[in-house]
PDB file of N, CA and C in Angstrom:
ATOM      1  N   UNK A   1       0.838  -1.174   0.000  1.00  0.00           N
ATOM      2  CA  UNK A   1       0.000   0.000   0.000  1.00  0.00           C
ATOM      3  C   UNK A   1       0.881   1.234   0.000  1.00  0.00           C
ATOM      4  N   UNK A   2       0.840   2.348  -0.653  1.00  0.00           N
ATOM      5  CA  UNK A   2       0.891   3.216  -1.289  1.00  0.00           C
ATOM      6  C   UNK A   2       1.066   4.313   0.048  1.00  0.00           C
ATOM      7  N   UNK A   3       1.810   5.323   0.706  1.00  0.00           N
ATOM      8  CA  UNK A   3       1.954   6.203   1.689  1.00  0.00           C
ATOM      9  C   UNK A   3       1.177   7.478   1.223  1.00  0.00           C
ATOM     10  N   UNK A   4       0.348   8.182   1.728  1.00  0.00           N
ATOM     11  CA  UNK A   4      -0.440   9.312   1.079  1.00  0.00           C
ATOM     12  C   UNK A   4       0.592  10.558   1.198  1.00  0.00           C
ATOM     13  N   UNK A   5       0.419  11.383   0.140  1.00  0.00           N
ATOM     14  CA  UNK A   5       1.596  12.142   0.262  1.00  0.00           C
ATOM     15  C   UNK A   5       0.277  14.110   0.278  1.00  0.00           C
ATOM     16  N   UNK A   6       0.614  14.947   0.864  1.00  0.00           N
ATOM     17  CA  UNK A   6       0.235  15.778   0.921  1.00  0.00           C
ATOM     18  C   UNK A   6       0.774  16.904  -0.471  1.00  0.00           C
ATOM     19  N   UNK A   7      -0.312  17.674  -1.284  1.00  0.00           N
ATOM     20  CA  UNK A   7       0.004  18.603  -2.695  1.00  0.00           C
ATOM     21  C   UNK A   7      -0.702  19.471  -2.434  1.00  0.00           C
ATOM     22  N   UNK A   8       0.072  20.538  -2.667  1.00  0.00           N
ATOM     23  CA  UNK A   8      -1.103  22.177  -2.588  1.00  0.00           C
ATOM     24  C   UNK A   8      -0.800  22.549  -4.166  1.00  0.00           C
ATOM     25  N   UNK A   9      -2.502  22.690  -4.737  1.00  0.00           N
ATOM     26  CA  UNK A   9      -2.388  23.302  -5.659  1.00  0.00           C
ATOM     27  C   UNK A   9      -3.533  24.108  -6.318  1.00  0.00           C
ATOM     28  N   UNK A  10      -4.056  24.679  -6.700  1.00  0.00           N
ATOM     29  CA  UNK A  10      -5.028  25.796  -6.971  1.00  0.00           C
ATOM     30  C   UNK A  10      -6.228  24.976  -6.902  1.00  0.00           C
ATOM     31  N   UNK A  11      -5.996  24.069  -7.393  1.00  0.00           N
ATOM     32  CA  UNK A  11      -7.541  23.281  -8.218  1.00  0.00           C
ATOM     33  C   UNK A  11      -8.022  22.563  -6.995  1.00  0.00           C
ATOM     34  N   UNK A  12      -8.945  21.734  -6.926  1.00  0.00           N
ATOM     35  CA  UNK A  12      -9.453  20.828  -6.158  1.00  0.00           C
ATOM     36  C   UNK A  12      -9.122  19.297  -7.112  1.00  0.00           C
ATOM     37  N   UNK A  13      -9.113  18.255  -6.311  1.00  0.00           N
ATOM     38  CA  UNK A  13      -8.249  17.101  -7.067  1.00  0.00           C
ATOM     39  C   UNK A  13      -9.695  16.329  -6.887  1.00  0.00           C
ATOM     40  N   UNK A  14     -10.001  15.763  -7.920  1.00  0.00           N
ATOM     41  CA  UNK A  14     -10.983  14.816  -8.024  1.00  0.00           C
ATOM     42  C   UNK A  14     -10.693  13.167  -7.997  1.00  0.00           C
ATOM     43  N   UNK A  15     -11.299  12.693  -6.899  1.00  0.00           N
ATOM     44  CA  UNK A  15     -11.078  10.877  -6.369  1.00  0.00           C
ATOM     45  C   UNK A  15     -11.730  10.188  -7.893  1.00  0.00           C
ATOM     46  N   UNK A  16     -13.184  10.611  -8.200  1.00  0.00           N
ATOM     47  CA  UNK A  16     -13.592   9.985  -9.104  1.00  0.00           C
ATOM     48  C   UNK A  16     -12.975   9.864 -10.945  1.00  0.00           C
ATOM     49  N   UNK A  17     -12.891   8.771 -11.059  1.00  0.00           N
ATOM     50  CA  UNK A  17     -13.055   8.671 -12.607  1.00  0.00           C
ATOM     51  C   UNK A  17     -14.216   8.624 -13.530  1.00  0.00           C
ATOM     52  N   UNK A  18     -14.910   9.174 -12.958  1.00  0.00           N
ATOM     53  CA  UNK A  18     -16.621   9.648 -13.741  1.00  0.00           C
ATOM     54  C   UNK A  18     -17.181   8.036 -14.085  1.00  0.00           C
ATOM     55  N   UNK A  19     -16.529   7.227 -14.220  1.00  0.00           N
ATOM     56  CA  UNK A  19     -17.288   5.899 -14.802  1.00  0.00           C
ATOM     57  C   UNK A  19     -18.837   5.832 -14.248  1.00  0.00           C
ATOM     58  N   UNK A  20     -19.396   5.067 -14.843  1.00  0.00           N
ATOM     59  CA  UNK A  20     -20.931   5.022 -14.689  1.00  0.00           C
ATOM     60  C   UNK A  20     -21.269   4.166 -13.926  1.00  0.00           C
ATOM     61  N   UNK A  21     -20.272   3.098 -12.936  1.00  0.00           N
ATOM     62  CA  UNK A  21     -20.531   2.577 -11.771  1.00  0.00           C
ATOM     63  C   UNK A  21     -19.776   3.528 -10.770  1.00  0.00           C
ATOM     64  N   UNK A  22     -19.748   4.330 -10.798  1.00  0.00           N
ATOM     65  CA  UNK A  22     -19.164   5.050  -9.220  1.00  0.00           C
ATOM     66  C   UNK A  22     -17.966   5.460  -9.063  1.00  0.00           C
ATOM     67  N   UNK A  23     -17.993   5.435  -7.361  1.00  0.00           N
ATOM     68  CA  UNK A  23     -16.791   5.823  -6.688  1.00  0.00           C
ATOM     69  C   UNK A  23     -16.598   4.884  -5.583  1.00  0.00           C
ATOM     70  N   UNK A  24     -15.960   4.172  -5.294  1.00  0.00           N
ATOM     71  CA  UNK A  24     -15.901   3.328  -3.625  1.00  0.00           C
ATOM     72  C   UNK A  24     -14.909   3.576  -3.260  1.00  0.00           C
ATOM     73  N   UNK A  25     -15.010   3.928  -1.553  1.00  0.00           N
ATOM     74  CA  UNK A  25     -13.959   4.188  -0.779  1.00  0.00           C
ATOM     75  C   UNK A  25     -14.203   2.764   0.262  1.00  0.00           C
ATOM     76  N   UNK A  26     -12.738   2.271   0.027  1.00  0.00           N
ATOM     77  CA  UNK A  26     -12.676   0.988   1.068  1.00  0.00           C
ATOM     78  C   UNK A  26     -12.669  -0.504   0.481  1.00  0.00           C
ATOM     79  N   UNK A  27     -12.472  -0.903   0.166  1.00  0.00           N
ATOM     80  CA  UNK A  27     -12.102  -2.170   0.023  1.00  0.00           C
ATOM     81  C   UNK A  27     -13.486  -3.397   0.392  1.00  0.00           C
ATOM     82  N   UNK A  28     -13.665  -3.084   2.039  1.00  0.00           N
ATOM     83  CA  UNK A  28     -14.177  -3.643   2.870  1.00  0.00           C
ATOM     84  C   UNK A  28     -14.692  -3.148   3.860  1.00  0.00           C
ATOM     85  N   UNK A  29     -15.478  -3.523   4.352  1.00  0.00           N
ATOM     86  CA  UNK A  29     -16.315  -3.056   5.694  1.00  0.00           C
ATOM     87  C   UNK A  29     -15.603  -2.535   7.214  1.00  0.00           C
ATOM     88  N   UNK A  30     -14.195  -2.899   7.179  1.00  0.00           N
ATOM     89  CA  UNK A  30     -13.341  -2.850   7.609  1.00  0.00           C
ATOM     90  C   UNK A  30     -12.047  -1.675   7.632  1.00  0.00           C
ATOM     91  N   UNK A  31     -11.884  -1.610   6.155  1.00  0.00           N
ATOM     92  CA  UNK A  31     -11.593  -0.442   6.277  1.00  0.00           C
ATOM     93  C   UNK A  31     -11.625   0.706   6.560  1.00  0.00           C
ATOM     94  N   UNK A  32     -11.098   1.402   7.409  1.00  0.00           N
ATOM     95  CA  UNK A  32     -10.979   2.723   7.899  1.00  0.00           C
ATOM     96  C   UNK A  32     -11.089   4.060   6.971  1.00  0.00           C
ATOM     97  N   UNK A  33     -12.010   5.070   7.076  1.00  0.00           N
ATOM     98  CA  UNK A  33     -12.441   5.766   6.438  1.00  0.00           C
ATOM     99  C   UNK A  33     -12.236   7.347   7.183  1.00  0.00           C
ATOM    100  N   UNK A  34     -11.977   8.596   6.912  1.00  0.00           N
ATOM    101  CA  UNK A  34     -12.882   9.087   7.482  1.00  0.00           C
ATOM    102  C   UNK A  34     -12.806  10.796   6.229  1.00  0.00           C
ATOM    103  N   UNK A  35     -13.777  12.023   6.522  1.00  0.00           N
ATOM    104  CA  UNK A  35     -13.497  13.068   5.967  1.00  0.00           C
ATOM    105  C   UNK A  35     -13.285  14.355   6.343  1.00  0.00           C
ATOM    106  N   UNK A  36     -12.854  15.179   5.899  1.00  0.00           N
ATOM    107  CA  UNK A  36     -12.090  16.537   6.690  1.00  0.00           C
ATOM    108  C   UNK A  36     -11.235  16.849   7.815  1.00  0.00           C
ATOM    109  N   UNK A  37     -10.248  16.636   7.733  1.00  0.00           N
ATOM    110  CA  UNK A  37      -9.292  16.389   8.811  1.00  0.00           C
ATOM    111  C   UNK A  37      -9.690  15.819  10.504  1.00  0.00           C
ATOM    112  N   UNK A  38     -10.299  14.409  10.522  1.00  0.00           N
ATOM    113  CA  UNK A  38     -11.099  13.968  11.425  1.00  0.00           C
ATOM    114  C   UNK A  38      -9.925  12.915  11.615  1.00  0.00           C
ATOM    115  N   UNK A  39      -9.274  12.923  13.143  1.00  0.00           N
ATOM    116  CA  UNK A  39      -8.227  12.787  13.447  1.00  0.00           C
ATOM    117  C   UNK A  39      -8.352  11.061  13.818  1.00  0.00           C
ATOM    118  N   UNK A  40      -9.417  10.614  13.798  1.00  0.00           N
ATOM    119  CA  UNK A  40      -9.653   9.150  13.749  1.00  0.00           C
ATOM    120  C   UNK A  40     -10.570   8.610  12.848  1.00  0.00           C
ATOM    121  N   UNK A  41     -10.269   8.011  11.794  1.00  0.00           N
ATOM    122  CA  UNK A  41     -11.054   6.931  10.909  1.00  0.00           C
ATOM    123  C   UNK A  41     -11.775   5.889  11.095  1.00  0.00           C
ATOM    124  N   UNK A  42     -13.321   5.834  10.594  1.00  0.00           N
ATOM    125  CA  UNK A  42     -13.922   4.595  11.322  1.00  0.00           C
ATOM    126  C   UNK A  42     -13.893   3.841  10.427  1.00  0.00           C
ATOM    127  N   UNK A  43     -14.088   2.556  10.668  1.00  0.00           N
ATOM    128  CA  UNK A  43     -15.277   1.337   9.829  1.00  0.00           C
ATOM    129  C   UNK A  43     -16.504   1.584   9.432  1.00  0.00           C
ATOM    130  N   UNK A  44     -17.127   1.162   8.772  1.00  0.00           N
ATOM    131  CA  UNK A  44     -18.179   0.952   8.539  1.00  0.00           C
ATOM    132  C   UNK A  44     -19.179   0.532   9.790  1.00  0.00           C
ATOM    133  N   UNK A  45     -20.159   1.290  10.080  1.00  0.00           N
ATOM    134  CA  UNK A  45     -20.874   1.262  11.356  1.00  0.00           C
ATOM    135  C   UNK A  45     -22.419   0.261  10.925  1.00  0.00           C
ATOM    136  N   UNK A  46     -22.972  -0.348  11.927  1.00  0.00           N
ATOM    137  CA  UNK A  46     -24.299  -0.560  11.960  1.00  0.00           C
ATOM    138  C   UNK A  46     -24.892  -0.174  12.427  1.00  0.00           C
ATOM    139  N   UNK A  47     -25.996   0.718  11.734  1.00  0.00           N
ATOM    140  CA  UNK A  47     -27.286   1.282  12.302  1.00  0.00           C
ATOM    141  C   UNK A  47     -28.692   0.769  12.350  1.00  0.00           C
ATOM    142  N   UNK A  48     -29.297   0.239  13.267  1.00  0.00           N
ATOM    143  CA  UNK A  48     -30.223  -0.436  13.890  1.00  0.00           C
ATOM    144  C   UNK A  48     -31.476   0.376  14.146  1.00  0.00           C
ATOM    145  N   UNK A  49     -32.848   0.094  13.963  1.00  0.00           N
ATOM    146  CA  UNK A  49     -33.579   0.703  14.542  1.00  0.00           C
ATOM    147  C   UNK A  49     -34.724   1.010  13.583  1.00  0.00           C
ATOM    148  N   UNK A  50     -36.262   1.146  14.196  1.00  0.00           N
ATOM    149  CA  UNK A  50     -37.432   1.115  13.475  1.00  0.00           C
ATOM    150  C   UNK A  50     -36.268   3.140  12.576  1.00  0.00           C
ATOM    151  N   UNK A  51     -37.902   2.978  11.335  1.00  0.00           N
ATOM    152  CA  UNK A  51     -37.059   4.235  10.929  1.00  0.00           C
ATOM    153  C   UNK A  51     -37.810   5.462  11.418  1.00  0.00           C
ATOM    154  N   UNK A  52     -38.663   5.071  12.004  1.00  0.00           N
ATOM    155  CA  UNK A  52     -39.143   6.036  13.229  1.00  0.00           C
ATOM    156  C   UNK A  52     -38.766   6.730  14.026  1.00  0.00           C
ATOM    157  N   UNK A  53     -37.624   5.869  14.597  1.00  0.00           N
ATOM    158  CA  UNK A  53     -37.632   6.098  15.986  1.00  0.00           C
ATOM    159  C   UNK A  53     -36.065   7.010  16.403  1.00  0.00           C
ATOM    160  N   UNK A  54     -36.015   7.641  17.723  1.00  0.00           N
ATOM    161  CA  UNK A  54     -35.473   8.730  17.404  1.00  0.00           C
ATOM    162  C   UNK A  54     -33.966   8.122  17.821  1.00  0.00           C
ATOM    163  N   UNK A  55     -33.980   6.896  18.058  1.00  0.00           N
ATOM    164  CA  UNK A  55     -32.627   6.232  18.435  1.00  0.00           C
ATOM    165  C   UNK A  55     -32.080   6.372  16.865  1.00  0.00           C
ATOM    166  N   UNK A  56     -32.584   5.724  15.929  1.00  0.00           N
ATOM    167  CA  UNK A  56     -32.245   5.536  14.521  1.00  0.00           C
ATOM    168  C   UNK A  56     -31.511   6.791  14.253  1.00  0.00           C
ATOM    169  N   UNK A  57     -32.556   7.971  14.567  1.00  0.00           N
ATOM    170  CA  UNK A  57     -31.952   9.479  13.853  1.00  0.00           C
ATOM    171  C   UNK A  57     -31.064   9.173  14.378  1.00  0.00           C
ATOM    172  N   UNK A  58     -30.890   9.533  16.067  1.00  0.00           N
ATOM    173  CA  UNK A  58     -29.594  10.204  16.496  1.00  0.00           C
ATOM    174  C   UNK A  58     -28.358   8.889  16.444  1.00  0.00           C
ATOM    175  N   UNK A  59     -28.409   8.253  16.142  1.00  0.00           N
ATOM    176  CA  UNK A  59     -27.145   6.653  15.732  1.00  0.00           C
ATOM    177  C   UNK A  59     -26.463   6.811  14.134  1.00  0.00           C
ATOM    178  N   UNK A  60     -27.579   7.701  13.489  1.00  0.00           N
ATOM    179  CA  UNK A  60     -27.190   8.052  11.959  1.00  0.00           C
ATOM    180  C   UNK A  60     -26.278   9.706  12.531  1.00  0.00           C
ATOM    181  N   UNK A  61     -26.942  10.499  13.618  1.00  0.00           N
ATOM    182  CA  UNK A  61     -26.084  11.247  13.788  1.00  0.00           C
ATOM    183  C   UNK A  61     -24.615  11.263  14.068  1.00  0.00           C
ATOM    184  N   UNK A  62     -24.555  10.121  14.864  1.00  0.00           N
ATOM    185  CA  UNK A  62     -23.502  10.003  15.538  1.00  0.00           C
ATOM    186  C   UNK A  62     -22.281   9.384  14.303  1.00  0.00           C
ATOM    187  N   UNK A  63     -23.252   8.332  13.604  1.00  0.00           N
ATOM    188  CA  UNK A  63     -22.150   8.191  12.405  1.00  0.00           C
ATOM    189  C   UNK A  63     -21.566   9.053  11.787  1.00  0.00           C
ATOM    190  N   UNK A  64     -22.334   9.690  11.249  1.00  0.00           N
ATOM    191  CA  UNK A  64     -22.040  11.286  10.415  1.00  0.00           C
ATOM    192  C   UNK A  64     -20.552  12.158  11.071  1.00  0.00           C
ATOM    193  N   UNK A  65     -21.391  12.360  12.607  1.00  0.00           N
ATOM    194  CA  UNK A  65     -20.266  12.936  13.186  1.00  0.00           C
ATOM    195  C   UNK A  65     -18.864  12.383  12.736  1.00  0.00           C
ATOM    196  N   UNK A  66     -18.629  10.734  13.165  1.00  0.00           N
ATOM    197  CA  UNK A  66     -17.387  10.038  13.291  1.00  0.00           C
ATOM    198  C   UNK A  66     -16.529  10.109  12.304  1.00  0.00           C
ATOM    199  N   UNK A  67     -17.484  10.243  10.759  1.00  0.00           N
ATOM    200  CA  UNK A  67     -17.663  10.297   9.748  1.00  0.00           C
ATOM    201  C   UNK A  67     -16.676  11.759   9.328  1.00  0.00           C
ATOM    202  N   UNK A  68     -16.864  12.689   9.918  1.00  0.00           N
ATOM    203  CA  UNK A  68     -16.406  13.841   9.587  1.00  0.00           C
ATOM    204  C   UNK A  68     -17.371  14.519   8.700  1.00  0.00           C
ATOM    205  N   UNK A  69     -18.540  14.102   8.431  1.00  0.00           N
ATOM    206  CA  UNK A  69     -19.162  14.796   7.691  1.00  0.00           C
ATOM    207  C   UNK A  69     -20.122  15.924   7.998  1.00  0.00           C
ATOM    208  N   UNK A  70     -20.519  15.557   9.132  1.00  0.00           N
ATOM    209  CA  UNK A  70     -21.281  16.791  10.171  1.00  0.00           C
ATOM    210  C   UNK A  70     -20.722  17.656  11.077  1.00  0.00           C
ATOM    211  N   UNK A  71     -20.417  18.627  12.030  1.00  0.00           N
ATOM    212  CA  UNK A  71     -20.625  18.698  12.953  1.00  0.00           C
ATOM    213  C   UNK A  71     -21.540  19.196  13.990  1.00  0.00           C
ATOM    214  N   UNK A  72     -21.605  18.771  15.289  1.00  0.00           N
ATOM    215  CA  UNK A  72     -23.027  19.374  15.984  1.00  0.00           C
ATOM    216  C   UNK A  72     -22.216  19.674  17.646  1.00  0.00           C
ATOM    217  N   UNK A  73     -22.527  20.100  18.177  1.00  0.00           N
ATOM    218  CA  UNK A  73     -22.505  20.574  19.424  1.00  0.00           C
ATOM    219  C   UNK A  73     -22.768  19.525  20.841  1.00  0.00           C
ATOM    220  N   UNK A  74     -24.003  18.867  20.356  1.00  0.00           N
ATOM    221  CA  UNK A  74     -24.382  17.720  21.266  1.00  0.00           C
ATOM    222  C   UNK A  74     -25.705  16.838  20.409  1.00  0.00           C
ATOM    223  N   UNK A  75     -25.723  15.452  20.697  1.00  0.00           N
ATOM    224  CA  UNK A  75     -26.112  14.315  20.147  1.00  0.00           C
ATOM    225  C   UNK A  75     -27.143  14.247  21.203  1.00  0.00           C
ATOM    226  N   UNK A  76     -28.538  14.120  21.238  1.00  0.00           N
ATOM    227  CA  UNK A  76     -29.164  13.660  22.238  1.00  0.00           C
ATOM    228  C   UNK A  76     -30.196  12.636  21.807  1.00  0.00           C
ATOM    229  N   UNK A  77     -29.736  11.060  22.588  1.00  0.00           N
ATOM    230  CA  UNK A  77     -30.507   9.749  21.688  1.00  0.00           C
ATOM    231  C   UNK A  77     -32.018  10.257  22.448  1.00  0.00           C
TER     232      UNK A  77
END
């Protein structure tokens, strides 16, 4: 595996190759992920729960958070 190397350059660098099946990050369920300088990478999480119910929301919150993709102030299940 390949060492990630840090580039500053005007543009924004694009992960995707436009193909018409996608983009996948990870290998496996296992692999460690995360986005915007989020100083720990998760796995792939399981989220459980009627889609009602407010455990579900706030367990999708909490992913998000881990995720680096949100942030919030406080999580309340």
């Amino acid at each position: 595996m390949g060492i990630a190397t840090t580039t500053k350059t005007a543009a924004a660098r694009q992960l995707s190759d436009q193909n018409s099946q996608g983009t996948l990050l990870g290998a496996s369920s296992t692999d460690l992920i995360g986005f915007f300088g989020v100083t720990t990478a998760v796995a792939q999480q399981n989220i459980n729960g009627s889609v009602s119910s407010g455990v579900l929301a706030s367990t999708i919150a909490n992913a998000l958070v881990a995720l680096g993709l949100v942030n919030t102030s406080s999580i309340v299940a």
